[in-house]
N, C-alpha and C. Protein backbone atom coordinates (compact mmCIF):
# COMPACT_ATOMS: atom_id res chain seq x y z
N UNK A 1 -76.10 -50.54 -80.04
CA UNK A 1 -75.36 -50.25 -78.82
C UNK A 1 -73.87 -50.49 -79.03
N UNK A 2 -73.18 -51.92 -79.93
CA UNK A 2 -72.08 -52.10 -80.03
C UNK A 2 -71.51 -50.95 -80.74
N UNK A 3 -72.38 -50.37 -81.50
CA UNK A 3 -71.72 -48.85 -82.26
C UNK A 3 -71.22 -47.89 -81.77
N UNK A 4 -72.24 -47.96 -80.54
CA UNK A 4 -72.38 -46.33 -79.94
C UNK A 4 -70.83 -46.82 -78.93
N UNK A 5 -70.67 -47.65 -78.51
CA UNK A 5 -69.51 -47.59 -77.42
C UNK A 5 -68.25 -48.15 -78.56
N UNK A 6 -68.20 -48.27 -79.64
CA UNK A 6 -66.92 -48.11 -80.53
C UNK A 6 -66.79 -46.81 -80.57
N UNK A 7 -67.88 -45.91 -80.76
CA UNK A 7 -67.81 -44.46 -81.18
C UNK A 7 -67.07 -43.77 -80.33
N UNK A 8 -67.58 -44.28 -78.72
CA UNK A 8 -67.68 -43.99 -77.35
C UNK A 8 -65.88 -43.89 -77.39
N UNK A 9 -65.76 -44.87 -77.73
CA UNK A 9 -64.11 -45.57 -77.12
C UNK A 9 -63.23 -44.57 -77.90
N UNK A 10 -63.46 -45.04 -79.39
CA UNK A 10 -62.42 -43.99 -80.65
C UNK A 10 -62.98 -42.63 -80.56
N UNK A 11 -63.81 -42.31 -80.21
CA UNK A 11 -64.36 -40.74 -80.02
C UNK A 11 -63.54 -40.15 -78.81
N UNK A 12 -63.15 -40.71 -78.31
CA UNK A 12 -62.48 -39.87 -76.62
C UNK A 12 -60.68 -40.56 -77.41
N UNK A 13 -60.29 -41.14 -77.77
CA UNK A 13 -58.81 -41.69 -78.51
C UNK A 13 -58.34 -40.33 -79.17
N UNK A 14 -59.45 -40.34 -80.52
CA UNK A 14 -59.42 -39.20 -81.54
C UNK A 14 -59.42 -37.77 -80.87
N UNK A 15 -60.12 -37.32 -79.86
CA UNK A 15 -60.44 -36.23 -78.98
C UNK A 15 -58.79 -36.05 -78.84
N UNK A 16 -58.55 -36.67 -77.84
CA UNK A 16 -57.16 -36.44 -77.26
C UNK A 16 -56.19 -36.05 -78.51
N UNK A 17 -56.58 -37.52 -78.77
CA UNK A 17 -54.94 -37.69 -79.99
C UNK A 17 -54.73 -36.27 -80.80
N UNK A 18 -56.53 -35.67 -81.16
CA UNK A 18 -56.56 -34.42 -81.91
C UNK A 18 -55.68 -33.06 -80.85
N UNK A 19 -56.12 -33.17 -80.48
CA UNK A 19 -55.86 -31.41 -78.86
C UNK A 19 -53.76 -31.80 -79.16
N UNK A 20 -53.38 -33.05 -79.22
CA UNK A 20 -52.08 -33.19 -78.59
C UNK A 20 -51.18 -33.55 -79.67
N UNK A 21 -51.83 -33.49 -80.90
CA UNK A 21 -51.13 -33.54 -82.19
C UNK A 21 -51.24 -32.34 -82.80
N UNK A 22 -52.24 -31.20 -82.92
CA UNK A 22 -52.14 -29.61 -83.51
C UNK A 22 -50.94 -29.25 -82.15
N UNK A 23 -51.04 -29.27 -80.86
CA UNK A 23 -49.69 -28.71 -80.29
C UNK A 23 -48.19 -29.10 -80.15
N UNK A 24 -48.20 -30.63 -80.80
CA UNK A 24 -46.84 -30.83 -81.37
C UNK A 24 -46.44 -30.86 -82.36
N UNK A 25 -47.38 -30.61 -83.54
CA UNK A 25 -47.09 -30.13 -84.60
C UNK A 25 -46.65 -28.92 -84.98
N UNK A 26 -46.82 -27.68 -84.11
CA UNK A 26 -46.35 -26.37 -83.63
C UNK A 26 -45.20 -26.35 -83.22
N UNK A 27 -44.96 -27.37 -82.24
CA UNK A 27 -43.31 -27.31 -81.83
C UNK A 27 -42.70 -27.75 -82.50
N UNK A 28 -42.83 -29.02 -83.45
CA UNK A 28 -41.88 -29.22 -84.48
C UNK A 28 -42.16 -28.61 -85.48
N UNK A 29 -42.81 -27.83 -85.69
CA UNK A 29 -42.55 -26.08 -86.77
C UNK A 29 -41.61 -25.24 -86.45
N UNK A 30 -41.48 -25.17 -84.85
CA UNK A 30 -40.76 -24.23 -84.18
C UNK A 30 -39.61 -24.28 -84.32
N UNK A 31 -39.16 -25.99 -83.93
CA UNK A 31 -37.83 -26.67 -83.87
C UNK A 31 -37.12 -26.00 -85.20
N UNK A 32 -38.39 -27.03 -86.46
CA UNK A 32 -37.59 -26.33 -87.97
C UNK A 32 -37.34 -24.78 -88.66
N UNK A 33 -37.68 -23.80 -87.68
CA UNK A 33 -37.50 -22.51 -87.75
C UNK A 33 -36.51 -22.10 -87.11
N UNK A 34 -36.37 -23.03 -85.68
CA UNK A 34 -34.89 -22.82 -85.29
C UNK A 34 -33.64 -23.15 -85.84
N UNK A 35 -33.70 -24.42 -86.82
CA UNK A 35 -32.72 -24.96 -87.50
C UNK A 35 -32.90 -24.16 -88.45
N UNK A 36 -33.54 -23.60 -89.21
CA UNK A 36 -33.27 -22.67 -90.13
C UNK A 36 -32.65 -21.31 -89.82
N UNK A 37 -33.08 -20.69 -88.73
CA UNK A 37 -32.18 -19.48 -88.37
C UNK A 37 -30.45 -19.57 -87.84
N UNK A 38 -30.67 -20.93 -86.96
CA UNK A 38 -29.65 -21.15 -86.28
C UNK A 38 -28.09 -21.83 -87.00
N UNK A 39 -28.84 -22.66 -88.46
CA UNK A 39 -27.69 -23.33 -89.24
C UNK A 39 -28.56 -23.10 -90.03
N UNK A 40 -28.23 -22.16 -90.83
CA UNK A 40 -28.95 -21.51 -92.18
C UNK A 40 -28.18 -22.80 -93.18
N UNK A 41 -26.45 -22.65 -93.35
CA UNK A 41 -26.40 -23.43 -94.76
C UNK A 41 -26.47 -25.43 -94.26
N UNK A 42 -26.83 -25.63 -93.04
CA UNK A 42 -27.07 -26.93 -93.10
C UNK A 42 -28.70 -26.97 -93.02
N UNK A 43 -29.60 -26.20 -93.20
CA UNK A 43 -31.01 -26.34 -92.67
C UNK A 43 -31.11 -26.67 -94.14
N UNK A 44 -31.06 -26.43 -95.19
CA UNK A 44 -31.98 -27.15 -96.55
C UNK A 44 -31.21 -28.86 -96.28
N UNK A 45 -30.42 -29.42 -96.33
CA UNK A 45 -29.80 -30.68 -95.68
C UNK A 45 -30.13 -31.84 -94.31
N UNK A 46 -30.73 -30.81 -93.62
CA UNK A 46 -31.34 -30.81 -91.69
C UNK A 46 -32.65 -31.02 -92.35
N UNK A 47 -33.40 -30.40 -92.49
CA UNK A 47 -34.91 -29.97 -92.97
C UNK A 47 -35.48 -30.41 -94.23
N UNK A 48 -35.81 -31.69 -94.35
CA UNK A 48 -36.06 -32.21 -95.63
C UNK A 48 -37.98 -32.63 -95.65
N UNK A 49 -38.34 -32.67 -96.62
CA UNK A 49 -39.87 -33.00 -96.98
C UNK A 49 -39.94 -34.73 -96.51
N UNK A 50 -38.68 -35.33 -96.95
CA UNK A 50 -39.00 -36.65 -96.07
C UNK A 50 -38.76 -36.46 -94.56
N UNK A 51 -37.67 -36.18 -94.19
CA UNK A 51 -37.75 -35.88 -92.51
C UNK A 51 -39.08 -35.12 -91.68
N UNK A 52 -39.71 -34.31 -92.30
CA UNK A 52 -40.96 -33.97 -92.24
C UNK A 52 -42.04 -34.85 -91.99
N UNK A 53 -42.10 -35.67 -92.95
CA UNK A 53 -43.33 -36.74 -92.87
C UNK A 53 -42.75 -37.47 -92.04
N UNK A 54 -42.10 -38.30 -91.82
CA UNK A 54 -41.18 -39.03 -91.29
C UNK A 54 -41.24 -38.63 -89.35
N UNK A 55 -41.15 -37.21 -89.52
CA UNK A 55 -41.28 -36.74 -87.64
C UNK A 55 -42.87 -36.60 -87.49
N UNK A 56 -44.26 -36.13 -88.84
CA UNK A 56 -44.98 -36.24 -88.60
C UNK A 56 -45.56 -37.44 -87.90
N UNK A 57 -44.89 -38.38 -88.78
CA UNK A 57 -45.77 -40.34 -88.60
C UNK A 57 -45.62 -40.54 -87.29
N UNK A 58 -43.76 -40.46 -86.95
CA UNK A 58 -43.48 -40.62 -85.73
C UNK A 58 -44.18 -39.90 -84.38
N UNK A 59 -44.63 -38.64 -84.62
CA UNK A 59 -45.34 -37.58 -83.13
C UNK A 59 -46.85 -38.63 -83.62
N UNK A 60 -47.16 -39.13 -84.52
CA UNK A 60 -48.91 -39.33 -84.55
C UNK A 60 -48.79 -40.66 -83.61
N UNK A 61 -47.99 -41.67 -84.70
CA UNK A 61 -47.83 -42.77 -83.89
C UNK A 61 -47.71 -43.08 -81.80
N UNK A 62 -46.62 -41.54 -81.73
CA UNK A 62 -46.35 -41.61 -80.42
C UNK A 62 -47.77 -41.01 -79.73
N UNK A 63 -48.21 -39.76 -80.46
CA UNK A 63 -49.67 -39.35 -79.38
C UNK A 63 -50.36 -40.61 -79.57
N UNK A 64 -51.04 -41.20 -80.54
CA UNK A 64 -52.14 -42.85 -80.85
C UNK A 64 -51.28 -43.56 -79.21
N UNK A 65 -50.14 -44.02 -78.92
CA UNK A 65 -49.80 -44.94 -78.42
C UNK A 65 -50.12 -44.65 -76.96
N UNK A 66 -50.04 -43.04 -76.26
CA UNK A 66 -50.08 -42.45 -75.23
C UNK A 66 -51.74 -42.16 -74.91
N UNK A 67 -52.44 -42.26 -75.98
CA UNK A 67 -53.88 -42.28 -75.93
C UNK A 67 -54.61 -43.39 -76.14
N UNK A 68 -53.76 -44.29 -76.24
CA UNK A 68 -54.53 -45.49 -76.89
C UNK A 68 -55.33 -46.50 -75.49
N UNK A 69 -55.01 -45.89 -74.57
CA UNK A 69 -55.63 -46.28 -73.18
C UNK A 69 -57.21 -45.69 -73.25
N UNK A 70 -57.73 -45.09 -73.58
CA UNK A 70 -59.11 -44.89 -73.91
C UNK A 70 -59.69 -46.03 -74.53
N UNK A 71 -59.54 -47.12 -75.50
CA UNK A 71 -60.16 -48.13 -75.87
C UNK A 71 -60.45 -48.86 -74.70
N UNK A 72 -59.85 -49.12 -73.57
CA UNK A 72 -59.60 -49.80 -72.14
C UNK A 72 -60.34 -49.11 -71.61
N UNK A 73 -60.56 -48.06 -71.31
CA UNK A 73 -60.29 -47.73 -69.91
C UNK A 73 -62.15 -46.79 -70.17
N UNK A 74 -62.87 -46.52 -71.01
CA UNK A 74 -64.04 -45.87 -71.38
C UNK A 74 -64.97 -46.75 -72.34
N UNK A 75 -65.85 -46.84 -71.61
CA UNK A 75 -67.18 -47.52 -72.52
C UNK A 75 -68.51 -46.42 -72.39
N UNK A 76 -69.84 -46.78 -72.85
CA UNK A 76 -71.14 -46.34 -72.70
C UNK A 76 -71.25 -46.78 -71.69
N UNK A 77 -71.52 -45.79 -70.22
CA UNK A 77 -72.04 -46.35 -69.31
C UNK A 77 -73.49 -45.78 -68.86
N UNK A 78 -74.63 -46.23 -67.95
CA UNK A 78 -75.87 -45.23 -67.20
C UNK A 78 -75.41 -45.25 -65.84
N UNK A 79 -75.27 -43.92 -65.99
CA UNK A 79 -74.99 -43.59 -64.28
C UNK A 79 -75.99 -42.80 -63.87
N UNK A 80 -76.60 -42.65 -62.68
CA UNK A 80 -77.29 -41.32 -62.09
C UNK A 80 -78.64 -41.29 -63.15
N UNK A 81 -78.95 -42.11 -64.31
CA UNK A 81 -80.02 -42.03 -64.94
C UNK A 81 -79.64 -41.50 -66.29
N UNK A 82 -78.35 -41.18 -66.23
CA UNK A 82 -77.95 -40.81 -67.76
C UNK A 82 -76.88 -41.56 -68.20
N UNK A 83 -77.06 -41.45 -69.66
CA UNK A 83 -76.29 -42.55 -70.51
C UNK A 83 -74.60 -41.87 -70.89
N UNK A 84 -73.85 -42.72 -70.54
CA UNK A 84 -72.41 -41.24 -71.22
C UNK A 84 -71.50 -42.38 -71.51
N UNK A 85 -70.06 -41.80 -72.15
CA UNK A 85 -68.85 -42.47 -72.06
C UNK A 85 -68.07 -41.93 -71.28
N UNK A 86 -67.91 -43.04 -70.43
CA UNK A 86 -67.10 -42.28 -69.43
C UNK A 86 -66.41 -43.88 -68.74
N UNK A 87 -65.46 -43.83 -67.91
CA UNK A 87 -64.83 -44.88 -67.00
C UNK A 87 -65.41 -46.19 -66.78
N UNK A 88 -64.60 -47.06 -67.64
CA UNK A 88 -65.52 -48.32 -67.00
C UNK A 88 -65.38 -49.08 -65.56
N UNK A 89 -64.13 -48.71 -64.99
CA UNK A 89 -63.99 -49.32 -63.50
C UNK A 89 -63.71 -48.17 -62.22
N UNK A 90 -63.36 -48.68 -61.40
CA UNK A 90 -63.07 -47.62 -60.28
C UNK A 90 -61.77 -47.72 -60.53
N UNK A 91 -60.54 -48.86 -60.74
CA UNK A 91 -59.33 -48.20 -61.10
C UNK A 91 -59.10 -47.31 -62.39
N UNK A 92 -59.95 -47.51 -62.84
CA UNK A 92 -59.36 -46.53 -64.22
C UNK A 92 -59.89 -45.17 -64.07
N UNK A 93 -61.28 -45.29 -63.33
CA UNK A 93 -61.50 -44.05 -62.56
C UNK A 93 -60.53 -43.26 -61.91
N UNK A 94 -60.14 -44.10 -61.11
CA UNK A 94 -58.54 -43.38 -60.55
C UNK A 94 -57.27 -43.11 -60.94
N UNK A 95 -57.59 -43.95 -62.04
CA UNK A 95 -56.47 -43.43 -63.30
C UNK A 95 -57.01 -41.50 -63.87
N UNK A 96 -58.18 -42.21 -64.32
CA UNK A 96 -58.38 -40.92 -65.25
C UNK A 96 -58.64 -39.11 -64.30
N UNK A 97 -58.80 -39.55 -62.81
CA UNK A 97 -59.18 -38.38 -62.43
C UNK A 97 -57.97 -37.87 -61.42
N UNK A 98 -57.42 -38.99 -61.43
CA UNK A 98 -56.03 -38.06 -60.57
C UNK A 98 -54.53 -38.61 -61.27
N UNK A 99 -54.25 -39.15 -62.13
CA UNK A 99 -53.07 -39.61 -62.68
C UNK A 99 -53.16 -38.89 -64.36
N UNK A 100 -54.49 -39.25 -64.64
CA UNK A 100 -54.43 -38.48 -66.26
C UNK A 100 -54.52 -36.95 -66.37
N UNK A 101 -55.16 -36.37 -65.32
CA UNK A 101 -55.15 -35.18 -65.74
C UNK A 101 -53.71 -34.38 -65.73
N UNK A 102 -52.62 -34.98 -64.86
CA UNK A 102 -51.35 -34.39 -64.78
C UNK A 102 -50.55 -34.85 -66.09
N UNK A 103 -50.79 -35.92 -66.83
CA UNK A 103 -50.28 -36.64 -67.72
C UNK A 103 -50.39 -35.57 -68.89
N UNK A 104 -52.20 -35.49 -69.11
CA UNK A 104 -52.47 -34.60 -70.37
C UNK A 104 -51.94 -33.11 -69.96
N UNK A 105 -52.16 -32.47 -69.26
CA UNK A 105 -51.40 -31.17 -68.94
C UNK A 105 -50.08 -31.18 -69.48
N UNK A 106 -49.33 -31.87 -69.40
CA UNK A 106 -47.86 -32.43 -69.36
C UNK A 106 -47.82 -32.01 -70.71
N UNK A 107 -48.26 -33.61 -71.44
CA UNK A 107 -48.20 -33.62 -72.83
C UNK A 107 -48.71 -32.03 -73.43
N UNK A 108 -50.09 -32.10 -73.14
CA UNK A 108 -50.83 -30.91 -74.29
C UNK A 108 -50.41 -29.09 -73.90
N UNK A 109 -50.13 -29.17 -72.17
CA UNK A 109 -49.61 -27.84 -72.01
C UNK A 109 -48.19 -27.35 -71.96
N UNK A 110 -47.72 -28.21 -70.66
CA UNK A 110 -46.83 -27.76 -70.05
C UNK A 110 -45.46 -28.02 -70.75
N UNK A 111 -45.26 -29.04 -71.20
CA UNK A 111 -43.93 -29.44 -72.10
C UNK A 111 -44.00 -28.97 -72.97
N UNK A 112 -45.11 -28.53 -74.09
CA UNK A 112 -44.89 -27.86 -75.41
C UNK A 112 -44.88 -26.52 -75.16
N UNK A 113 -45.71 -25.63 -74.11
CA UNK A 113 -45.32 -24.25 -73.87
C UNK A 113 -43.62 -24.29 -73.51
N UNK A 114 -43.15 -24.78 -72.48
CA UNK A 114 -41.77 -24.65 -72.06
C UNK A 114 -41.08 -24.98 -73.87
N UNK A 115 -41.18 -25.97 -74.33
CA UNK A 115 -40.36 -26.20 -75.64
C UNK A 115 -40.56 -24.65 -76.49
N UNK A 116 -41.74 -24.88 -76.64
CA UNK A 116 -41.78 -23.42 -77.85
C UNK A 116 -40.58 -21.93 -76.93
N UNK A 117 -41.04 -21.74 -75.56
CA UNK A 117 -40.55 -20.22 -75.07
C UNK A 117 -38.82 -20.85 -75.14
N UNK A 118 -38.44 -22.08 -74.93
CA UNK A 118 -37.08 -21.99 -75.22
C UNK A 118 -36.64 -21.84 -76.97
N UNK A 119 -37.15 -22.63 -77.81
CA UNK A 119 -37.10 -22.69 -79.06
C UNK A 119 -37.16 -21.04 -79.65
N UNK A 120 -38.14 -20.43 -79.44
CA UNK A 120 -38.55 -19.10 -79.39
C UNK A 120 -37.57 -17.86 -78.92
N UNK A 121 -37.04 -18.44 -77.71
CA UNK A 121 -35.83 -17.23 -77.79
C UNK A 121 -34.81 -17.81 -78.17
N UNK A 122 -34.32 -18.73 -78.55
CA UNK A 122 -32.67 -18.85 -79.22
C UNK A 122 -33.24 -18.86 -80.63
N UNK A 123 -34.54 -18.43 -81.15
CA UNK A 123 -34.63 -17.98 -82.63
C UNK A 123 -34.72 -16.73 -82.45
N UNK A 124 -34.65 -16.06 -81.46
CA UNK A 124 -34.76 -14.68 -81.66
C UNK A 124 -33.25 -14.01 -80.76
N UNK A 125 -32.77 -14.87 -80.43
CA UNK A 125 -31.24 -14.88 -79.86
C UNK A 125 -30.58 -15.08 -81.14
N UNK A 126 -30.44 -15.95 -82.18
CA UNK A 126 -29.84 -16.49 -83.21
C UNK A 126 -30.23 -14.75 -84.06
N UNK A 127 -31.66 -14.23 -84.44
CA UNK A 127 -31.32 -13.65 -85.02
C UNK A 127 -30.92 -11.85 -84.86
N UNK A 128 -30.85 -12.02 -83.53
CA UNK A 128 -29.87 -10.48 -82.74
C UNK A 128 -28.48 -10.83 -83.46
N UNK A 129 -27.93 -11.93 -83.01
CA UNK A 129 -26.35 -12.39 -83.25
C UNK A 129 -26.27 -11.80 -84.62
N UNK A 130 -27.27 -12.84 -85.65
CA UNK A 130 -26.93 -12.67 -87.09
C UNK A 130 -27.24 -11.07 -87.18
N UNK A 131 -27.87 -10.53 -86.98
CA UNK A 131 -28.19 -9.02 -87.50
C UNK A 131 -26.64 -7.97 -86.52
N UNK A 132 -26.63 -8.21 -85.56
CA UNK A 132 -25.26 -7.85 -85.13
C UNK A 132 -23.72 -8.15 -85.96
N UNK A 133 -23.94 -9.22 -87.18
CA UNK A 133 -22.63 -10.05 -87.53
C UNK A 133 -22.71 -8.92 -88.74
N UNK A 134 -23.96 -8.54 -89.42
CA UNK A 134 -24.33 -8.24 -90.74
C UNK A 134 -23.91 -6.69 -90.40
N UNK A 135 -24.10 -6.42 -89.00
CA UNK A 135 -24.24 -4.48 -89.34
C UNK A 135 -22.41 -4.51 -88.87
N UNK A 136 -21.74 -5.37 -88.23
CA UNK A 136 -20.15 -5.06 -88.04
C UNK A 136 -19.57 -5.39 -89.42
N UNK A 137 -20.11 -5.92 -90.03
CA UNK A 137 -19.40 -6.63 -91.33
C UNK A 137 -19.63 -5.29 -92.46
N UNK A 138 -21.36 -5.20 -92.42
CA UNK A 138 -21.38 -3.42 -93.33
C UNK A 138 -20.39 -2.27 -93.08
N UNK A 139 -20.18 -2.56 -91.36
CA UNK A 139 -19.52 -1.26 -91.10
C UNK A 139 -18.28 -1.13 -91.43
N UNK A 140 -17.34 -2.63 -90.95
CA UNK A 140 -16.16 -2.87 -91.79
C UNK A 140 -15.88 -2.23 -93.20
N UNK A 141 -17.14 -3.02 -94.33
CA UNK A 141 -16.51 -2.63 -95.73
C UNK A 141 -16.59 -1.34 -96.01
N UNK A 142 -17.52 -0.67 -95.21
CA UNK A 142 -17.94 1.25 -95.63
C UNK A 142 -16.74 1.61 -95.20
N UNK A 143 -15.29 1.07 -94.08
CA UNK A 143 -14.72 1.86 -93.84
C UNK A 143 -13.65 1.95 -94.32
N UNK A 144 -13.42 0.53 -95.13
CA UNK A 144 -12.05 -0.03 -95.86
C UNK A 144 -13.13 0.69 -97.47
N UNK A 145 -13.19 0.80 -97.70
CA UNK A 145 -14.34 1.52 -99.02
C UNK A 145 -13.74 2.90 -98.86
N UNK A 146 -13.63 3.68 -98.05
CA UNK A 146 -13.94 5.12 -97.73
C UNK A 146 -11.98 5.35 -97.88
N UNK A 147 -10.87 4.16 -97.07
CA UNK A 147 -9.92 4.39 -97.50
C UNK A 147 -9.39 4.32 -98.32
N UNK A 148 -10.20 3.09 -99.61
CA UNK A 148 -9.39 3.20 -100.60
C UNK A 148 -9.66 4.32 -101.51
């Protein structure tokens, strides 16, 4: 039994922590695609393999810390004749059914959709500009070309 409600506890931790670490791992892909379009010759400098791991540890650490209320707050319980993990009190009940669900939305939907659609158009704003800089600059030399 002491197994099944460790499982119980880190099984609903890991759940979360999993759903809310693949969608911020996307946005900080996004971010580093923006720094690459947006400051091309500072992005190999900006964008390093240690800063990488380094923002990975930091988003894991921060989802673990924001989820780490599941060890508390969920055990093996029998309710109604069936066995589950689910809420061990009535406050955390009231945590989890009207305070958490706006929380996880937050985290897993709503803040990383809004991040990506902004991130997303000033990478595709950044590269109108640059492709606009490249075809006035072609057109320039074809025309100083053509006078000499």
């Amino acid at each position: 039994v002491l197994l099944s409600v460790i499982t119980c506890k880190l099984g609903c931790l890991l759940l979360y922590a999993t759903f809310h670490f693949s969608v911020w791992t996307v946005v900080i892909m996004t971010i580093e695609r923006f720094i690459a379009v947006a400051l091309p010759l500072q992005a190999s400098r900006l964008c390093t393999v240690k800063r990488a791991k380094l923002a990975i540890v930091i988003l894991a650490l921060i989802i673990l810390s924001i989820n780490f209320h599941f060890l508390f707050t969920h055990t093996l319980l029998k309710r109604n004749n069936e066995t589950g993990c689910q809420t061990n009190s009535e406050t955390y009940e009231a945590f989890m059914f009207k305070i958490w669900p706006w929380i996880d939305a937050s985290i897993y939907s709503f803040i990383p959709l809004t991040l990506l659609i902004i991130f997303n158009i000033l990478i595709i704003y950044n590269l109108l500009k640059a492709s606009q800089n490249i075809k006035k600059f072609s057109e320039g030399r074809s025309g100083s070309n053509v006078d000499n």
